[in-house]
Protein backbone atom coordinates (compact mmCIF):
# COMPACT_ATOMS: atom_id res chain seq x y z
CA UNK A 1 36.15 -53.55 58.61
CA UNK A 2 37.97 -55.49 55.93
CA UNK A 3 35.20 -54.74 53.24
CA UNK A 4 35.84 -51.31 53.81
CA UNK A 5 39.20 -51.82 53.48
CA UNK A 6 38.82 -54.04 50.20
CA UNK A 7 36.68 -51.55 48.91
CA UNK A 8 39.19 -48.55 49.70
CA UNK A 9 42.38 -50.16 48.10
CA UNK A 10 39.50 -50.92 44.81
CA UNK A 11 39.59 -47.15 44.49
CA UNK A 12 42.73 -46.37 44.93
CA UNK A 13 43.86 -48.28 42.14
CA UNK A 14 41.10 -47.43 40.08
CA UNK A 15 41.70 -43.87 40.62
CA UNK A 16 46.10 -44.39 40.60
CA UNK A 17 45.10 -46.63 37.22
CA UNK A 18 42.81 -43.70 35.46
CA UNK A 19 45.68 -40.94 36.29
CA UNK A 20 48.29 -43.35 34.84
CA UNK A 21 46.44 -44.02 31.57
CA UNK A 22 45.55 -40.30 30.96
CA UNK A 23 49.06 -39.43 31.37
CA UNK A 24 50.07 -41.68 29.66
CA UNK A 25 47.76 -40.75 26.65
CA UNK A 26 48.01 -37.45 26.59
CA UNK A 27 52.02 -37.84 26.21
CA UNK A 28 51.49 -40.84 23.25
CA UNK A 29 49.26 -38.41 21.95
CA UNK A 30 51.77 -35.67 21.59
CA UNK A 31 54.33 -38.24 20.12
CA UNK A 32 51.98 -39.27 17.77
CA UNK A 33 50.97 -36.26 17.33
CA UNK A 34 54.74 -34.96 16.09
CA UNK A 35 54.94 -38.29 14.07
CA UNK A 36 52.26 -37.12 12.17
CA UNK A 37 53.71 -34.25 11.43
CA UNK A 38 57.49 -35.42 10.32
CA UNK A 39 55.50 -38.02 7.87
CA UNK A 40 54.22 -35.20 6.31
CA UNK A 41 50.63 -34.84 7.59
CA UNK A 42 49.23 -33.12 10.07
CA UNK A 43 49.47 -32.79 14.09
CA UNK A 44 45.85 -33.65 14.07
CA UNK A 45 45.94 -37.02 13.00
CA UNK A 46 43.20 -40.33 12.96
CA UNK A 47 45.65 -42.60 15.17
CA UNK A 48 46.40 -39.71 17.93
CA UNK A 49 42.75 -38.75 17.80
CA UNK A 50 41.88 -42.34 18.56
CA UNK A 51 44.17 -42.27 21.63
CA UNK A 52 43.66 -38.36 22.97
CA UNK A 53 39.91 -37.74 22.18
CA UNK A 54 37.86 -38.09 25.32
CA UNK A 55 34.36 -38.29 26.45
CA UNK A 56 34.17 -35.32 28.80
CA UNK A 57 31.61 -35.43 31.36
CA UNK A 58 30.91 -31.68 33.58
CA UNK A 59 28.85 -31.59 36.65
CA UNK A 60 28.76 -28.17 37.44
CA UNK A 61 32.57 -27.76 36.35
CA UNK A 62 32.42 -24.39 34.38
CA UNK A 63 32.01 -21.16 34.88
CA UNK A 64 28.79 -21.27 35.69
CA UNK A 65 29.46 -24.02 37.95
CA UNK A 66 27.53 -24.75 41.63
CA UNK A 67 28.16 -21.23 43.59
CA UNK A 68 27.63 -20.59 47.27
CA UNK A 69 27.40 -16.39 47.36
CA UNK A 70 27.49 -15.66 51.31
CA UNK A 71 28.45 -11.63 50.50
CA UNK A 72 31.86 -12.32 51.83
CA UNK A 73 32.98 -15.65 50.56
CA UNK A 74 32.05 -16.59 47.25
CA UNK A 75 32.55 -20.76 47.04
CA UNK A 76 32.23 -22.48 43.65
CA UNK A 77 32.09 -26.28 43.35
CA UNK A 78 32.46 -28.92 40.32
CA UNK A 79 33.04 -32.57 39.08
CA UNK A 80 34.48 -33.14 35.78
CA UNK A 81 35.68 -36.69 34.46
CA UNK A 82 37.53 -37.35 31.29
CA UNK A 83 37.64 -40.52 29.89
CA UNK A 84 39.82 -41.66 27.19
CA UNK A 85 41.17 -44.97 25.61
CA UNK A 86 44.52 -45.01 27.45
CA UNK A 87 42.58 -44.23 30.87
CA UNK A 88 40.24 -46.99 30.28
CA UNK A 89 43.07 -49.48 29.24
CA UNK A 90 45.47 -48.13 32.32
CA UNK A 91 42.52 -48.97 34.68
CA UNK A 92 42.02 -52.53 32.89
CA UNK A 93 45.47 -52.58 33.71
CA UNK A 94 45.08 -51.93 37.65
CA UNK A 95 43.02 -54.62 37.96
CA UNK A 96 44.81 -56.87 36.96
CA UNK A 97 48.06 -55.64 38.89
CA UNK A 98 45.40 -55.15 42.16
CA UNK A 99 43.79 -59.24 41.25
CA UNK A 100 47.65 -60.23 41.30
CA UNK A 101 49.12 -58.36 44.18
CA UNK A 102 46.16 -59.65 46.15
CA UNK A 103 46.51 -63.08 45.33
């Protein structure tokens, strides 16, 4: 019983830590993004790229996703992840909070 509990509060701050960082990089990206532009480049810049670009990974999450047709209910299903520099570094960061808090 108190793996599975272990295990569950792992997730949870795995999962808390990934929405965190890819908040969190999507809004540094758009300052960046607007720094970029008052220095006189572009929006698209090399440092917010760095930050915003993600590796995108679709199971079925499209539109020609997994479909259940049963006539009268159509169901479609899908996974997608997106992984990106902040999300990576705000799940680091869970860890370490979780590795305290537990100690």
């Amino acid at each position: 019983m108190e793996r599975n509990k272990n295990l569950g509060l792992i997730l949870l701050f795995v999962v808390i830590g990934l929405i965190i960082g890819g908040v969190l990089g999507e809004s540094l990206g758009y300052i960046l993004g607007k720094f970029g532009e008052m220095s006189g480049g572009s929006f698209d810049n090399t440092i917010r790229n760095f930050f915003v670009k993600s590796l995108d990974i679709n199971l079925g999450y499209n539109e020609n996703g997994w479909a259940v047709d049963l006539y009268l209910i159509k169901a479609r299903f899908g996974l997608g992840f997106k992984f990106n520099v902040c999300s990576l570094l705000g799940m680091g960061l869970s860890f370490y909070i979780l590795k305290w808090w537990r100690s």
